[in-house]
C-alpha atoms as a PDB file:
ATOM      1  CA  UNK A   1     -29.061 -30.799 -17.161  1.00  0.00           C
ATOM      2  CA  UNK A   2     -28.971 -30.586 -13.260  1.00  0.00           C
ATOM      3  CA  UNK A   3     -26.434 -32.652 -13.014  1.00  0.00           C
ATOM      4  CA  UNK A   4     -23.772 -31.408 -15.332  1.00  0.00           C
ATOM      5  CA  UNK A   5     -25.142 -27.597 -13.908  1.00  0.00           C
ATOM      6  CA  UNK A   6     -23.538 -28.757 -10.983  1.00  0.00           C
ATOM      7  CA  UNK A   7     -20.233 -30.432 -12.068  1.00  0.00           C
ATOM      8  CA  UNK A   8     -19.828 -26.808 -13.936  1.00  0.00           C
ATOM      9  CA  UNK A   9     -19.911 -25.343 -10.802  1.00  0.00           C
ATOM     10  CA  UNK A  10     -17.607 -27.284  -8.541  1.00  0.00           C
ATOM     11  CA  UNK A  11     -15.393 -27.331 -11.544  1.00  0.00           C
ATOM     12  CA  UNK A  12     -15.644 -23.541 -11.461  1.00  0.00           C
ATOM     13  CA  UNK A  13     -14.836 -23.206  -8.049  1.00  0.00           C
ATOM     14  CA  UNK A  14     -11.513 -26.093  -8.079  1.00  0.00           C
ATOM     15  CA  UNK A  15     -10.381 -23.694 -10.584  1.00  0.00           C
ATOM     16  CA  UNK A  16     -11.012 -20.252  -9.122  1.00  0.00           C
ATOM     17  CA  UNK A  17      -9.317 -21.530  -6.008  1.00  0.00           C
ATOM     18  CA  UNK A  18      -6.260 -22.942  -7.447  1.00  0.00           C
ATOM     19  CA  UNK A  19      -5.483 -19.333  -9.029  1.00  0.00           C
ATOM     20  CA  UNK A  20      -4.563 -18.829  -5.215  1.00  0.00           C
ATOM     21  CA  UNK A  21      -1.714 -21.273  -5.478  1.00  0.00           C
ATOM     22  CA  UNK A  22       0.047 -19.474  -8.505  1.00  0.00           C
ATOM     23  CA  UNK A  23       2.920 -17.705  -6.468  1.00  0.00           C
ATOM     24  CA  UNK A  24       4.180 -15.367  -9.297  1.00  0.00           C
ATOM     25  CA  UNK A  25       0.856 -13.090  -8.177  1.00  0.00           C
ATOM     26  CA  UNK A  26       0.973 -12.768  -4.567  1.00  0.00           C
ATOM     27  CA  UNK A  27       3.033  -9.706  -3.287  1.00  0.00           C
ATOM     28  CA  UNK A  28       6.384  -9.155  -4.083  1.00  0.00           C
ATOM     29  CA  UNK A  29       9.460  -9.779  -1.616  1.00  0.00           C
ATOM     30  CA  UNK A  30       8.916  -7.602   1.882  1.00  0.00           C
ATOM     31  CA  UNK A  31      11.553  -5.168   2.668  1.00  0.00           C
ATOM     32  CA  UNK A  32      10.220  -3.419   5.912  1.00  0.00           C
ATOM     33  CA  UNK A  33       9.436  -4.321   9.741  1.00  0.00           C
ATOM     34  CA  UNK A  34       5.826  -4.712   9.484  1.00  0.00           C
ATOM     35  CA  UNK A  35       5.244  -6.225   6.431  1.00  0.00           C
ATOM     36  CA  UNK A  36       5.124 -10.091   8.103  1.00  0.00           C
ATOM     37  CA  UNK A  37       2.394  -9.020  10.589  1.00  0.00           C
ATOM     38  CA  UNK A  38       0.438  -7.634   7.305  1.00  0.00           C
ATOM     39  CA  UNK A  39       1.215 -10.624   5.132  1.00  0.00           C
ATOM     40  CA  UNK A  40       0.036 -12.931   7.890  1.00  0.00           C
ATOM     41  CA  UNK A  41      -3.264 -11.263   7.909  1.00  0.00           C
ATOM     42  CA  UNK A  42      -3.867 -11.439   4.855  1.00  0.00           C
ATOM     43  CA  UNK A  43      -3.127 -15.332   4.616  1.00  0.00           C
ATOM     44  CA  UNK A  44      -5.490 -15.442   7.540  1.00  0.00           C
ATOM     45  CA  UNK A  45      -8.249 -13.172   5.367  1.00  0.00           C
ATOM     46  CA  UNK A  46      -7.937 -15.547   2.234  1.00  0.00           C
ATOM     47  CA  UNK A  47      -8.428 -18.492   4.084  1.00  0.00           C
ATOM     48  CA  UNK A  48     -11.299 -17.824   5.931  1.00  0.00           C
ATOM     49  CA  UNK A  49     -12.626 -16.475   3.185  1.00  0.00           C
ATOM     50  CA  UNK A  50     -11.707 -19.078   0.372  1.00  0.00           C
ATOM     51  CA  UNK A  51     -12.735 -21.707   2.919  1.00  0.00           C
ATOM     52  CA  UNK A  52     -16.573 -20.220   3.309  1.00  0.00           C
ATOM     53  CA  UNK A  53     -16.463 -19.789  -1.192  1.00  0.00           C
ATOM     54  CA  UNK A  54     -15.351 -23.008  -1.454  1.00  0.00           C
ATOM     55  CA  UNK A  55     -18.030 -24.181   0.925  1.00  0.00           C
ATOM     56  CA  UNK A  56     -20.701 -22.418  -0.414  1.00  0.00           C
ATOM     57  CA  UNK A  57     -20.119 -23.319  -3.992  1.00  0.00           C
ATOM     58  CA  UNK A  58     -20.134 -26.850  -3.059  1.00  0.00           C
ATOM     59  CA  UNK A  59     -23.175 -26.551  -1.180  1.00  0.00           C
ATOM     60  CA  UNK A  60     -24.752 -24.787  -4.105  1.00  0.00           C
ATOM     61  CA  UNK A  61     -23.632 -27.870  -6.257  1.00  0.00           C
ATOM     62  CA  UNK A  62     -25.122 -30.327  -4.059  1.00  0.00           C
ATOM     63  CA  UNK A  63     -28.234 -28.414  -4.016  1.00  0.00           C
ATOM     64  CA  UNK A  64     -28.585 -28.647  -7.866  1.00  0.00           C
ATOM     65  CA  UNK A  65     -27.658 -32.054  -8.061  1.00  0.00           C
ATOM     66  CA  UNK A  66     -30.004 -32.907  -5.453  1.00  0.00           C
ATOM     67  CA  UNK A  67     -32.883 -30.792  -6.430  1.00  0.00           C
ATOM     68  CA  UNK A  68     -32.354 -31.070 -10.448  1.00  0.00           C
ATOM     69  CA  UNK A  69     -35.550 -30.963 -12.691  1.00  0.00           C
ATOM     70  CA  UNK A  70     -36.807 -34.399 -12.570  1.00  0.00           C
ATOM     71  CA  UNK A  71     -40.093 -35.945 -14.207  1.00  0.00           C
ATOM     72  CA  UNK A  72     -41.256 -38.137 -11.569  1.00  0.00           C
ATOM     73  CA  UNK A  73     -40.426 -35.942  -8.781  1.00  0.00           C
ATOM     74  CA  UNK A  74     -43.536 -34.105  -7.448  1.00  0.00           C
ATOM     75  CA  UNK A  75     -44.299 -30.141  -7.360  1.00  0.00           C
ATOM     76  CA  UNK A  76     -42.130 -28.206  -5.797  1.00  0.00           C
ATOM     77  CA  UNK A  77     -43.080 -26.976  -1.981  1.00  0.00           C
ATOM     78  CA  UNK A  78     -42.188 -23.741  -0.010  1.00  0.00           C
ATOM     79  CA  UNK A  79     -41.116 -22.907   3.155  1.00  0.00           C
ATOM     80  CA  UNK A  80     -39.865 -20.252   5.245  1.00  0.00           C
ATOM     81  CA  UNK A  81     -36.313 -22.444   6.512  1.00  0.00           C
ATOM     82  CA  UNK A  82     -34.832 -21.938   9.871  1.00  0.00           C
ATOM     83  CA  UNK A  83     -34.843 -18.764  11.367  1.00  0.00           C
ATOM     84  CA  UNK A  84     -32.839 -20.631  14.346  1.00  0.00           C
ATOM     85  CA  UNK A  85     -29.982 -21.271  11.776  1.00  0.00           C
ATOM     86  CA  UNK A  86     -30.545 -18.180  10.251  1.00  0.00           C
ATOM     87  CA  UNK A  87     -29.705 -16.133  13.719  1.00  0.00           C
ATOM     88  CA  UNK A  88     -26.536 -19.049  13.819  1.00  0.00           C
ATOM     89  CA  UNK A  89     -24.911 -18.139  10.841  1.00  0.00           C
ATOM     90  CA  UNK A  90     -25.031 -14.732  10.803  1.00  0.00           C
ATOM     91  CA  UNK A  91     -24.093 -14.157  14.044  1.00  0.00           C
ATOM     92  CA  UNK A  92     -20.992 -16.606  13.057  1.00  0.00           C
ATOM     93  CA  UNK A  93     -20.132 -14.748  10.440  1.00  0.00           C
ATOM     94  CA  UNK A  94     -20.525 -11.408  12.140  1.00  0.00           C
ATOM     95  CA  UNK A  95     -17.733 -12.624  14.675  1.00  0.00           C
ATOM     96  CA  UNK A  96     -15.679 -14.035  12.502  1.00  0.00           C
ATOM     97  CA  UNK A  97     -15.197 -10.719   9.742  1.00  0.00           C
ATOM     98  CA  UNK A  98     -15.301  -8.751  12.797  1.00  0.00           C
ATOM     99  CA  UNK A  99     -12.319 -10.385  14.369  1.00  0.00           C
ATOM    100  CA  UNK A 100     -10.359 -10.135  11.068  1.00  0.00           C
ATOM    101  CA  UNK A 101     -11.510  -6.175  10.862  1.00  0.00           C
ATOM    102  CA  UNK A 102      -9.911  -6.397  14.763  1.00  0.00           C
ATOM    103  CA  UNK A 103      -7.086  -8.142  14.099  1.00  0.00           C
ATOM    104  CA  UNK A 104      -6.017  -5.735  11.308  1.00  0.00           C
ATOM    105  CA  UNK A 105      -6.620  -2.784  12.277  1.00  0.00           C
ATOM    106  CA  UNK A 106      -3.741  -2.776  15.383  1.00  0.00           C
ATOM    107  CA  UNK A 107      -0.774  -3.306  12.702  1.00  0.00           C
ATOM    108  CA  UNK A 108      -2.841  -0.229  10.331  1.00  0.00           C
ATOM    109  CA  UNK A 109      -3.434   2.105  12.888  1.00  0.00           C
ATOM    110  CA  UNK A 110       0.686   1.252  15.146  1.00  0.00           C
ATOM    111  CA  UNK A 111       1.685   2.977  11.854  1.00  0.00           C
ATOM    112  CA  UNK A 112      -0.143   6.081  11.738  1.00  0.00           C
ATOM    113  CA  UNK A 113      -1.489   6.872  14.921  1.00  0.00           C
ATOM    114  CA  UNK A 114       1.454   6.084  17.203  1.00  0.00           C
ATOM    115  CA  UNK A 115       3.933   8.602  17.157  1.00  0.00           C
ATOM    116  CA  UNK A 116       7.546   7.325  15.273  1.00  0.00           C
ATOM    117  CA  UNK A 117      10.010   6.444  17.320  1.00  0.00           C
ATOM    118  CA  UNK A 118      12.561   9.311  18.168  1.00  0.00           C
ATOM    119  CA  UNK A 119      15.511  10.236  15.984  1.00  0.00           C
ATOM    120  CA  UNK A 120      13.238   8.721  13.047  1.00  0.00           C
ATOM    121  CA  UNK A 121      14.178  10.340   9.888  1.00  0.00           C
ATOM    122  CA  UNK A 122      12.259  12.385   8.223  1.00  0.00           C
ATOM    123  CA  UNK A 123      11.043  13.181   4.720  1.00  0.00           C
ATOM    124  CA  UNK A 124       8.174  15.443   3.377  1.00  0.00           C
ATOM    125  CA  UNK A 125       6.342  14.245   0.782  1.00  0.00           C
ATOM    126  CA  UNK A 126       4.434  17.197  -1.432  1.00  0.00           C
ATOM    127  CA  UNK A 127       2.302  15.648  -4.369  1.00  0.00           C
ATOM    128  CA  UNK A 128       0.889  17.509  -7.263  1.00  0.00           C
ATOM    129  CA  UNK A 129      -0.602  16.802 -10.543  1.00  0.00           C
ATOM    130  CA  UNK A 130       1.249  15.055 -11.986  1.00  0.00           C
ATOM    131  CA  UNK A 131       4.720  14.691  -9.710  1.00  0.00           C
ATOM    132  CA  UNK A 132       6.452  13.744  -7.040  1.00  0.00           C
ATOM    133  CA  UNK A 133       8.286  16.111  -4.986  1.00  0.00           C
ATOM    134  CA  UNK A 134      10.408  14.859  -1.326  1.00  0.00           C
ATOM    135  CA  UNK A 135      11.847  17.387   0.424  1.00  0.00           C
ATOM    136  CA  UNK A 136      14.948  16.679   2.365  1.00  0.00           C
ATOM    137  CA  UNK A 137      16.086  18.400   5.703  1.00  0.00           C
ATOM    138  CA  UNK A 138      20.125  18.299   5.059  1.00  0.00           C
ATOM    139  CA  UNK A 139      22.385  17.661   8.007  1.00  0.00           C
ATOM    140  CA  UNK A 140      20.675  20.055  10.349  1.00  0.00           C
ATOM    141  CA  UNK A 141      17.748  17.839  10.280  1.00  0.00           C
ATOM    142  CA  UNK A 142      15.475  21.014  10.551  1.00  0.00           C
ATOM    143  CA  UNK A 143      12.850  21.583   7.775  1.00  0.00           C
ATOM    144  CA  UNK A 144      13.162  24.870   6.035  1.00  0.00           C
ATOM    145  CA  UNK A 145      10.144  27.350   5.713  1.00  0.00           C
ATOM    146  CA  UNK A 146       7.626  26.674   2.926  1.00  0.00           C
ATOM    147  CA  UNK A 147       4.864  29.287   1.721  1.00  0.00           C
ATOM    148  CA  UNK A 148       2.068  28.239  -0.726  1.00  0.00           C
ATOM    149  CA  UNK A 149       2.659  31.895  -2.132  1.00  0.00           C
ATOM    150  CA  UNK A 150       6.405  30.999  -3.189  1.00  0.00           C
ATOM    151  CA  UNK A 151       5.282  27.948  -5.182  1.00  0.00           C
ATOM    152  CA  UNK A 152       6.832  28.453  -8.953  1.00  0.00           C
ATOM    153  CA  UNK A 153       6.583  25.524 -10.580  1.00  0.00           C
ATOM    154  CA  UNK A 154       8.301  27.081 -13.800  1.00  0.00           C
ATOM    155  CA  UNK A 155      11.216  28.271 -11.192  1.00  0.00           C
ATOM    156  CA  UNK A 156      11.328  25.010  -9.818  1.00  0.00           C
ATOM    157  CA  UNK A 157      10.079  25.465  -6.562  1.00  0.00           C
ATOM    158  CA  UNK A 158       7.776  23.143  -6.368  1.00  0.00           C
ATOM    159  CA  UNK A 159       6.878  22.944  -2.912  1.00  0.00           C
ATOM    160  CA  UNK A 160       7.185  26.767  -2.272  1.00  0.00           C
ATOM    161  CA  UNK A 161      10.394  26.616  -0.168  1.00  0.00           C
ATOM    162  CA  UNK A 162      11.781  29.986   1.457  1.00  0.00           C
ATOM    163  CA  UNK A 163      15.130  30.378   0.679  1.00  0.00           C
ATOM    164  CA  UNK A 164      15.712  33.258   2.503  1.00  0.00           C
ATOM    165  CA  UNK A 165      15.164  30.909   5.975  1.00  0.00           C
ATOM    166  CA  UNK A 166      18.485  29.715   7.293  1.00  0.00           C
ATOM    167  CA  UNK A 167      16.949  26.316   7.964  1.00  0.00           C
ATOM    168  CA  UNK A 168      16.769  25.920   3.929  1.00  0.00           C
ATOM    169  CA  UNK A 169      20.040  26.551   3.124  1.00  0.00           C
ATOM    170  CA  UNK A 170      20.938  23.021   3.510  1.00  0.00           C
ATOM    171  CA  UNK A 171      17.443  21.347   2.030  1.00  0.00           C
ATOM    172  CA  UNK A 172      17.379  19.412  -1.023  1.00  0.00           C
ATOM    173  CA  UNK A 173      14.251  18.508  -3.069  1.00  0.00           C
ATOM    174  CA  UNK A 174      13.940  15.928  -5.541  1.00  0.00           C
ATOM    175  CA  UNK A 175      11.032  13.861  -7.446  1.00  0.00           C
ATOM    176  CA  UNK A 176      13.182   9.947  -5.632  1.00  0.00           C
ATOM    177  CA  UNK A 177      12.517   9.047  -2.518  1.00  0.00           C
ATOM    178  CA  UNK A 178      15.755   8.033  -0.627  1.00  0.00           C
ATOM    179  CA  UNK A 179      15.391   7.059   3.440  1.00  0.00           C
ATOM    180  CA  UNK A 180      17.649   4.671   5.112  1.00  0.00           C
ATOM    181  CA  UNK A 181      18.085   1.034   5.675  1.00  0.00           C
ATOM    182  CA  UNK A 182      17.134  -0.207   9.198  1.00  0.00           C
ATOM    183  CA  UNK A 183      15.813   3.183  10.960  1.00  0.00           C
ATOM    184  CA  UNK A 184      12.975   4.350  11.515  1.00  0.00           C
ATOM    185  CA  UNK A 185      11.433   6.373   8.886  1.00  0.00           C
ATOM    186  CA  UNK A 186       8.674   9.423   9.533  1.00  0.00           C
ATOM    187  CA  UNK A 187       7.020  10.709   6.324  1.00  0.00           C
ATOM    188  CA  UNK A 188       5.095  13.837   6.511  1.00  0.00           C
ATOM    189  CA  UNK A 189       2.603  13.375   3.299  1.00  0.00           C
ATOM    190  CA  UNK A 190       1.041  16.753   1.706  1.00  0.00           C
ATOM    191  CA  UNK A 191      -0.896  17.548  -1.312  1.00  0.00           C
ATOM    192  CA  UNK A 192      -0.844  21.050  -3.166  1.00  0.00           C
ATOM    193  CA  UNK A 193      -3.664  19.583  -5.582  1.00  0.00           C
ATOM    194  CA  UNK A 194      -5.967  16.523  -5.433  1.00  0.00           C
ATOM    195  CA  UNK A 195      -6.102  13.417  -3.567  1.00  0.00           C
ATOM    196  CA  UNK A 196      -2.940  11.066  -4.075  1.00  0.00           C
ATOM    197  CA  UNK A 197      -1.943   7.950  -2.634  1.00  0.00           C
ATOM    198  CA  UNK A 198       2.019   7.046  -2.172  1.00  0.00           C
ATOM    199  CA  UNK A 199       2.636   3.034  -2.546  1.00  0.00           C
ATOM    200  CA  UNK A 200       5.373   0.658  -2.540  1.00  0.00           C
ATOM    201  CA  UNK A 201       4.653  -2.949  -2.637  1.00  0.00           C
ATOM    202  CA  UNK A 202       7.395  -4.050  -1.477  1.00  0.00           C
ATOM    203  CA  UNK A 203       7.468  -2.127   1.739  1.00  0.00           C
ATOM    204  CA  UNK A 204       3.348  -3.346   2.671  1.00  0.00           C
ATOM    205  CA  UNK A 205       2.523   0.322   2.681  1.00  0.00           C
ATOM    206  CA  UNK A 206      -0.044   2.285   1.069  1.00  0.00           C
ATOM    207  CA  UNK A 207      -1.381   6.251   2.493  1.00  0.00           C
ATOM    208  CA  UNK A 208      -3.706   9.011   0.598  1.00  0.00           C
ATOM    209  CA  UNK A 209      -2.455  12.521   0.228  1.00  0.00           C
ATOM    210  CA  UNK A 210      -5.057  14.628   1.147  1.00  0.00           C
ATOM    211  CA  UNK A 211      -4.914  18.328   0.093  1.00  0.00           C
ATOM    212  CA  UNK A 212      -5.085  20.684   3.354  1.00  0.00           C
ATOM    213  CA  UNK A 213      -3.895  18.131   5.739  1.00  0.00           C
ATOM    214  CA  UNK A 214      -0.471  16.674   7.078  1.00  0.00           C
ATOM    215  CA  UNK A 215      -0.237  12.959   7.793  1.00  0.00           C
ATOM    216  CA  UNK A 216       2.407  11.501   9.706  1.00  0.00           C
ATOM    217  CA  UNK A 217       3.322   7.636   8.674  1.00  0.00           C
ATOM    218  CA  UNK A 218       6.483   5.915   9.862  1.00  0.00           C
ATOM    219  CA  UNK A 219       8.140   2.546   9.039  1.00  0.00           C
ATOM    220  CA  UNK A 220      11.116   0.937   9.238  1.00  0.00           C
ATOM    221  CA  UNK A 221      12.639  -0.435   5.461  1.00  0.00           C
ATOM    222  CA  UNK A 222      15.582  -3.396   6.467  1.00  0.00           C
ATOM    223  CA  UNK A 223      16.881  -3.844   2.416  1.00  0.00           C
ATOM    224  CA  UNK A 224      18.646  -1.403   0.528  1.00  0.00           C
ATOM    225  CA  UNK A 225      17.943  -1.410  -2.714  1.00  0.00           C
ATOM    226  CA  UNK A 226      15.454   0.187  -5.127  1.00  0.00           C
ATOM    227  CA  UNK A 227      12.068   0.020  -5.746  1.00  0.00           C
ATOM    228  CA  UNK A 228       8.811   1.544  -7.625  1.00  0.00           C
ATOM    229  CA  UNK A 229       6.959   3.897  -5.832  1.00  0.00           C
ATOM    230  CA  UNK A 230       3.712   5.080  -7.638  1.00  0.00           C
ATOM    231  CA  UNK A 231       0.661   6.905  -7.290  1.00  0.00           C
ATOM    232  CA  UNK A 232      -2.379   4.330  -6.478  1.00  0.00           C
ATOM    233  CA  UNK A 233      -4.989   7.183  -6.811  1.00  0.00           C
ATOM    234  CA  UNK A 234      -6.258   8.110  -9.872  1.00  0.00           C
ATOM    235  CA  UNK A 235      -5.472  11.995 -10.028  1.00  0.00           C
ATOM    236  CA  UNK A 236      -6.217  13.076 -12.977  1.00  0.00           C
ATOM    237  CA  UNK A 237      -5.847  12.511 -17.125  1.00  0.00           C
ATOM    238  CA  UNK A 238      -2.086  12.299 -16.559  1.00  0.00           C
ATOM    239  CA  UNK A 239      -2.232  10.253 -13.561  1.00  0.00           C
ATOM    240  CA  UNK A 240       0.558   7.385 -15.319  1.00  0.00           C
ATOM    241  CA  UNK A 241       3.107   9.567 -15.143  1.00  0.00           C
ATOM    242  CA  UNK A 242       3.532   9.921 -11.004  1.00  0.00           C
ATOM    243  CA  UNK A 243       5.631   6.509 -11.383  1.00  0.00           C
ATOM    244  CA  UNK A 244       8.922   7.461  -9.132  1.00  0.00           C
ATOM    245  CA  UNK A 245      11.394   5.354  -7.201  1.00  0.00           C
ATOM    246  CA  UNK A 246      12.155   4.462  -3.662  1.00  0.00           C
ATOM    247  CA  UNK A 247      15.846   3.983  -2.807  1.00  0.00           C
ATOM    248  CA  UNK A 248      16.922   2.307   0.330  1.00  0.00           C
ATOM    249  CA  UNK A 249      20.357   3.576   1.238  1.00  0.00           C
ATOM    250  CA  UNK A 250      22.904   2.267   4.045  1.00  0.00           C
ATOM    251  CA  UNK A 251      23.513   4.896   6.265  1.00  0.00           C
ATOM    252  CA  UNK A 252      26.671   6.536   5.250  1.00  0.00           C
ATOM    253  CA  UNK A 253      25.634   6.846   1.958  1.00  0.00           C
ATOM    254  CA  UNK A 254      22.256   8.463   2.627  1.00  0.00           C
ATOM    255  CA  UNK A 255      24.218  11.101   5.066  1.00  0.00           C
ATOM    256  CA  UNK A 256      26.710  11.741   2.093  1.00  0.00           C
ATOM    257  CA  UNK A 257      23.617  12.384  -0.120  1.00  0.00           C
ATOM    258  CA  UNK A 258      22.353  14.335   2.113  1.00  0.00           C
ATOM    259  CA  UNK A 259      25.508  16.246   3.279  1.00  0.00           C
ATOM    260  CA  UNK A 260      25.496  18.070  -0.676  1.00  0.00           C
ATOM    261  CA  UNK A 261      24.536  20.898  -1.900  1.00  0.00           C
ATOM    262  CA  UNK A 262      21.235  20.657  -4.029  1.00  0.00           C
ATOM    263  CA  UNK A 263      22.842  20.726  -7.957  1.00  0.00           C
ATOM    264  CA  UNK A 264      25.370  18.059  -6.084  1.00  0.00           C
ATOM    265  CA  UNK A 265      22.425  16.172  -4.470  1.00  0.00           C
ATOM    266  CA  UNK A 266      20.556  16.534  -7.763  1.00  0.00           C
ATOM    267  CA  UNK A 267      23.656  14.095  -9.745  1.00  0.00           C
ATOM    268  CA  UNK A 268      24.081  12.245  -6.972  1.00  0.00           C
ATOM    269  CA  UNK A 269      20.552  10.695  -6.636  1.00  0.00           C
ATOM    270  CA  UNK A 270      21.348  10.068 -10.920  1.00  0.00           C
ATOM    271  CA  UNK A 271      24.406   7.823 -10.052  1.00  0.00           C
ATOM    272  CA  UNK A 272      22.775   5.938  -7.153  1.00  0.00           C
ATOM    273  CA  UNK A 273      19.772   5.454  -9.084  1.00  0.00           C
ATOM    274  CA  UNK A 274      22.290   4.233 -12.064  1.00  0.00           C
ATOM    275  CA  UNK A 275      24.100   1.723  -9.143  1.00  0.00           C
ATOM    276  CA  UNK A 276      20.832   0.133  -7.915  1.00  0.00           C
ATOM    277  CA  UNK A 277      18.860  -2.439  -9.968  1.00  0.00           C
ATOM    278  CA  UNK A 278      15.137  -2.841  -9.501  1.00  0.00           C
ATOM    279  CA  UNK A 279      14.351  -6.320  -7.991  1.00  0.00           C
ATOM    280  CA  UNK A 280      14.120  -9.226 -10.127  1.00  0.00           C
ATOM    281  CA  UNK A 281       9.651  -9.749 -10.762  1.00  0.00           C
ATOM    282  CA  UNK A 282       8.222 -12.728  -9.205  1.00  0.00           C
END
């Protein structure tokens, strides 16, 4: 019984370990600047740490192989070990997680506590139960006023934009994200309701919306194309239904979009999301 307890197990563990090798479920194709720094870590993470299962599942094998029931072997004896490998090990393994905690923490935190780079473009993000609502600048690149007391969600106003300020006379908001190919990108994330969390897999980024705070992210997409941005939070009974899109737009045509009025910007963002195809799945 040993003995086949044991084959189960490293049996167990060839398989578990060749579900790494099945390329269809690791990420989908990277469209933004730090994404290969991220994937790299991550390779680095599943190693190490599919190289100490592996071992220890092996080990384990051995151990019940070695050690299986037997009727000529005598009574079983105790003993405390090796506190000497004891203090080894851990302190190994203490260096080695904290290294990878080290290591990816500096591409995390270059993204969100280092300011973006200047002339980044910017986008606020405002979620709510259950929607996603981007509010865009226009060609004056200036924000217009927003007032929690002018939010009418059966007017449309969403994100309780003043249209009586001069710097909103040229906004736009819309439930697609649109930001441009090859600049740098500063999102300003809000939340009028519960906790939300913006992510697109493709661009190796991931943030919580946190109601009563402003956090400033910023990234750099290089493909144009379009992809599914979706809430990763669960917000609430209707939570499936934040599912939006991210377009990635050459730069004239995001300053065109950007240029119109909002009932023009509003059948614009239809026809480009109409002209670009969601990526082929792994």
């Amino acid at each position: 019984m040993g003995r086949a307890l044991a084959v189960i197990i490293w049996i167990l563990t060839l398989l578990s370990v060749s579900l790494f090798f099945i390329d269809k479920w690791w990420f989908p194709t990277a469209i933004s600047s730090h994404a290969a720094a991220l994937d790299r870590q991550f390779l680095i993470t599943i190693i190490v740490v599919g190289l100490a299962f592996t071992a220890a599942q092996v080990g384990l094998g051995y151990m019940v192989w070695k050690y299986r029931e037997d009727a000529d072997r005598s009574r079983a004896t105790y003993t405390h070990g090796s506190s000497k490998l004891e203090v080894i090990w851990t302190v190994v393994t203490a260096i080695i997680f904290i290294g990878l905690a080290v290591m990816g923490q500096s591409v995390w935190a270059s993204l969100r506590f280092n300011d973006a780079p200047p002339g980044s473009y910017q986008v606020e993000v405002v979620a709510q139960q259950f929607q996603w609502n981007f509010h865009y600048p226009g060609t004056d690149r200036v924000f217009g006023r927003t007032d929690p007391n002018l939010i009418d969600d059966s007017g449309l106003n969403f994100i309780g934009l003043d249209e009586a300020d001069p710097n909103a006379k040229d906004d736009a908001v819309h439930t697609v994200l649109a930001i441009p190919s090859g600049r740098p990108v500063e999102l300003l994330l809000r939340s009028k309701d519960v906790i939300h969390n913006i992510w697109v897999p493709q661009l190796r980024f991931k943030q919580d919306l946190v109601p009563g705070m402003v956090i400033r992210v910023h990234f750099t997409a290089n493909t144009p194309g379009k992809y599914e941005l979706a809430c990763a939070e669960l917000c609430g009974q209707l939570h499936f239904q934040m599912k939006s899109y991210l377009l990635v737009l050459p730069d004239d045509e995001l300053g065109a979009l950007t240029a119109l009025p909002q009932d023009q910007f509003q059948t614009r963002m239809t026809e480009l999301l109409a002209k670009y195809k969601l990526p082929a799945q792994n």
